[in-house]
C-alpha atoms as a PDB file:
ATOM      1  CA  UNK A   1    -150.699  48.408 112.855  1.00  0.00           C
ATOM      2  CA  UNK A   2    -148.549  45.327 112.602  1.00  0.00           C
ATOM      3  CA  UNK A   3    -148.527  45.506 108.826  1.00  0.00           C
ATOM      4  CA  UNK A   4    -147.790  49.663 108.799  1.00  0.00           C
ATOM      5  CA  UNK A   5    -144.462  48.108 111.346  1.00  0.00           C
ATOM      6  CA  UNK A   6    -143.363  45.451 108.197  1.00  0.00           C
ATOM      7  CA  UNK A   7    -144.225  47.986 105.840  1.00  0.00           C
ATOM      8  CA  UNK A   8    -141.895  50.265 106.941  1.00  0.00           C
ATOM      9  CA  UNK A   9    -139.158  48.092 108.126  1.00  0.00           C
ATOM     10  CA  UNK A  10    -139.367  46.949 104.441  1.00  0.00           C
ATOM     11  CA  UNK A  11    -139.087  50.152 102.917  1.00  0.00           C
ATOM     12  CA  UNK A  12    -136.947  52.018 105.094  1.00  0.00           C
ATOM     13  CA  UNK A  13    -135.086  48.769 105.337  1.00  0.00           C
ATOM     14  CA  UNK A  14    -133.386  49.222 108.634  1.00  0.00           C
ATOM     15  CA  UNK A  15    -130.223  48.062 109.961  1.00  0.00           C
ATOM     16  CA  UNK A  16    -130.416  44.336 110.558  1.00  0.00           C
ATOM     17  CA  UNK A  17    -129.548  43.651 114.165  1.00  0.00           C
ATOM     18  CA  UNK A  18    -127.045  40.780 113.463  1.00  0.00           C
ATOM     19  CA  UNK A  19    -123.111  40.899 114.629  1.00  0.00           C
ATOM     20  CA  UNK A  20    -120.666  43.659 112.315  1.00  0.00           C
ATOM     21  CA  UNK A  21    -118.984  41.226 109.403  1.00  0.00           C
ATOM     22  CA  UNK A  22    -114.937  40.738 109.913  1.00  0.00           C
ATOM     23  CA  UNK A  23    -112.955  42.634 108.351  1.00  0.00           C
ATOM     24  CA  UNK A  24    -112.410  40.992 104.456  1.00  0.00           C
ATOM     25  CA  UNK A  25    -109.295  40.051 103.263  1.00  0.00           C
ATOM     26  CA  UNK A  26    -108.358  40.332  99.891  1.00  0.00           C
ATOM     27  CA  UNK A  27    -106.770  37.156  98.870  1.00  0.00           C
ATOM     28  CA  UNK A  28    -103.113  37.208  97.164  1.00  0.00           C
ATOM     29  CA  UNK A  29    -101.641  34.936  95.137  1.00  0.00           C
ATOM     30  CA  UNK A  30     -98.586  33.188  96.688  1.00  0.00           C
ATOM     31  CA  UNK A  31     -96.182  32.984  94.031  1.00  0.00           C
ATOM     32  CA  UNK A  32     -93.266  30.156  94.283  1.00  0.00           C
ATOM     33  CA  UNK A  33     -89.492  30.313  93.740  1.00  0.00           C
ATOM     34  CA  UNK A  34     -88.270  33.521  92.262  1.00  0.00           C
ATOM     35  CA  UNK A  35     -91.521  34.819  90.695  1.00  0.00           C
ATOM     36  CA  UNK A  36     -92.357  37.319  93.118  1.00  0.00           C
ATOM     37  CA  UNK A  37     -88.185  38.299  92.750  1.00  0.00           C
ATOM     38  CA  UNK A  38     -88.584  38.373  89.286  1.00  0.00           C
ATOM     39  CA  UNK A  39     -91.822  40.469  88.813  1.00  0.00           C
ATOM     40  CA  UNK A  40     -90.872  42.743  91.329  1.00  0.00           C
ATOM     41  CA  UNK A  41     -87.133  43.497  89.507  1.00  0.00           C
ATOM     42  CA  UNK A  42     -89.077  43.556  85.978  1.00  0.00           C
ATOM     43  CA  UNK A  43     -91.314  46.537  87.740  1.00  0.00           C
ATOM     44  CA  UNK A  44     -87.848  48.686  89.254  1.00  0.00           C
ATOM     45  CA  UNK A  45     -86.112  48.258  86.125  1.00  0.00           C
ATOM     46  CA  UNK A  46     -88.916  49.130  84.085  1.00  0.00           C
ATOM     47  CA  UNK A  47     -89.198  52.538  86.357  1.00  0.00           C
ATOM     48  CA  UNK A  48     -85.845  53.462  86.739  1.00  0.00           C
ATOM     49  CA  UNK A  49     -86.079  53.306  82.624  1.00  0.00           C
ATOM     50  CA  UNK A  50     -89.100  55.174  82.476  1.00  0.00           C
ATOM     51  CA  UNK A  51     -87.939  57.935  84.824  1.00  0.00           C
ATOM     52  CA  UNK A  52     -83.935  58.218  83.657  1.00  0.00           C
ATOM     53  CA  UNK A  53     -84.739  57.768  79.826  1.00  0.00           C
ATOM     54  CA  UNK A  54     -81.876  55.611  80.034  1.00  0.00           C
ATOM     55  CA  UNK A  55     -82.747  53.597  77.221  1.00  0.00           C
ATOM     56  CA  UNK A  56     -82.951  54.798  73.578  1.00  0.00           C
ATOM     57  CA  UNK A  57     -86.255  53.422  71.754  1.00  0.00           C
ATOM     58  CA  UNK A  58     -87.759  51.975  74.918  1.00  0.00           C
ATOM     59  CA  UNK A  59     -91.340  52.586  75.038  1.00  0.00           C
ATOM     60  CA  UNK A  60     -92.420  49.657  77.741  1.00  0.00           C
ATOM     61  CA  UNK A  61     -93.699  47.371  74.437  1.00  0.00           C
ATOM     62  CA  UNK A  62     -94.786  44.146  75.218  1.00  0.00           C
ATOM     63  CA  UNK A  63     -91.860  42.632  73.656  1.00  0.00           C
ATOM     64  CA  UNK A  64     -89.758  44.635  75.325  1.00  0.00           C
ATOM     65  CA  UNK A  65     -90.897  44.159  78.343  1.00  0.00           C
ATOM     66  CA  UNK A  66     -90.864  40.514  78.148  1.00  0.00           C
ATOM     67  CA  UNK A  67     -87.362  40.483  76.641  1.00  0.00           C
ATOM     68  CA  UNK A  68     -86.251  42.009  80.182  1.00  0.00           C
ATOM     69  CA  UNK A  69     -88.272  39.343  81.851  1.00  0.00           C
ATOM     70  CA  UNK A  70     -86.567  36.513  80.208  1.00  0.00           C
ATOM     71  CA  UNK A  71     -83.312  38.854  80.746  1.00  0.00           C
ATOM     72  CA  UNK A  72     -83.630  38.611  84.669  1.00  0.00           C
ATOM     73  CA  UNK A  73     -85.059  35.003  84.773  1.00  0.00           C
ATOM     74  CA  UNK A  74     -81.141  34.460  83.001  1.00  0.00           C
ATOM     75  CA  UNK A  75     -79.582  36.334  85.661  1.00  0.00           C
ATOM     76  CA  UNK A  76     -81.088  34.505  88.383  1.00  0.00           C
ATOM     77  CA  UNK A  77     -80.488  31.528  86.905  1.00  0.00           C
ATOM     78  CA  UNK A  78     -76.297  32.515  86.278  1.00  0.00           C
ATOM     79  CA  UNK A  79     -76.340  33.799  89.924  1.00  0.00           C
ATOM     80  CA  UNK A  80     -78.703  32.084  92.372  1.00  0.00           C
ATOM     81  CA  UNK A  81     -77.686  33.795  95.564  1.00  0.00           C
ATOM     82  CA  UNK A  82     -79.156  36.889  94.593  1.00  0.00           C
ATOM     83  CA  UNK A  83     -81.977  37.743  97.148  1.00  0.00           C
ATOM     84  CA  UNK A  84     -82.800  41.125  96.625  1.00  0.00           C
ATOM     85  CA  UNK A  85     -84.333  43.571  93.973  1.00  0.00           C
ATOM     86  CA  UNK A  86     -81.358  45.890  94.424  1.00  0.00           C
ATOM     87  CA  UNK A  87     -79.201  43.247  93.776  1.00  0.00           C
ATOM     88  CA  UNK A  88     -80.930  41.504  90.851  1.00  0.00           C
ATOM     89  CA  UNK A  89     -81.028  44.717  88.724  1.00  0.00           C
ATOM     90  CA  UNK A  90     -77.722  45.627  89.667  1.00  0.00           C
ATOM     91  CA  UNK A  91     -76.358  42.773  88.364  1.00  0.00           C
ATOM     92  CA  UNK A  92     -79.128  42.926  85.249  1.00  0.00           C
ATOM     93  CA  UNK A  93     -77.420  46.261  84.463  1.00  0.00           C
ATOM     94  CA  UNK A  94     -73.955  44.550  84.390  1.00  0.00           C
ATOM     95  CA  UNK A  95     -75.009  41.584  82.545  1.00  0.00           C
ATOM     96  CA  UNK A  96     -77.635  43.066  80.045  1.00  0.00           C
ATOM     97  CA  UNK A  97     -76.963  46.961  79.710  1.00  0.00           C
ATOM     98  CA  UNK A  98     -73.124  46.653  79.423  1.00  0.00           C
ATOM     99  CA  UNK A  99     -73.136  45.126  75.948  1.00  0.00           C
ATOM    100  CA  UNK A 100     -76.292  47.296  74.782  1.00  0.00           C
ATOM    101  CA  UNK A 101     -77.636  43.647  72.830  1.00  0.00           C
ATOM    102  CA  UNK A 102     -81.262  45.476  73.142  1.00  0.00           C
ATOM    103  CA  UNK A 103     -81.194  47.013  69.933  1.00  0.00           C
ATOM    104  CA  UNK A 104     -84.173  49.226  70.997  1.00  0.00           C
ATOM    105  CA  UNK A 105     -82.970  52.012  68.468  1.00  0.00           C
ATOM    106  CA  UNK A 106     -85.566  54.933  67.570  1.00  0.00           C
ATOM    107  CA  UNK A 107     -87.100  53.409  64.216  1.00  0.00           C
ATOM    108  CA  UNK A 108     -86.910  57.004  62.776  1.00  0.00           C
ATOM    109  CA  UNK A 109     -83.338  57.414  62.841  1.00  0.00           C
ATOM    110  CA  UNK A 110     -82.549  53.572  61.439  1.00  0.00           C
END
């Protein structure tokens, strides 16, 4: 009988009586300075793109995208009071957008 008891608990495999585990965290990297600013702009501008078309030629290319990284990392670095998303891409648009230096053109009109 004791062995048709371990057979079973083996197969069936039943709950193990032990305490519930704690909830799990998922671990985050904390990023330092401006990163997190800067990602986080690079992501709204890249949306507000995506969703106005605003942008002739912009298709989210690597290079593109990290042209608008290095873009914003030069804004915060003109203007280090900026705190905000909001206020990082607004002042991208001033900076970057106003003089259209992008050059993203659609290669099948050039």
């Amino acid at each position: 009988m004791p062995i048709r008891n371990l057979l079973r608990k083996w197969i069936i495999g039943e709950p193990l009586n032990g305490p519930e585990p704690e909830e799990v965290r998922k671990a985050t990297p904390q990023l330092k300075g401006k990163a997190g600013l800067v990602l986080e702009t690079l992501l709204a501008i890249h949306e507000s793109i995506e969703d106005s078309q605003a942008m002739q030629g912009y298709e989210g290319l690597p290079l593109q995208v990290e042209q608008i990284y290095w873009e914003v990392w030069g804004v915060l670095a003109r203007n280090p009071d900026l705190t905000t998303t909001e206020e990082v891409m607004d002042q991208w648009m001033d900076d970057c957008i106003g003089g259209m230096h992008l050059n993203w053109e659609d290669p099948v009109t050039q």
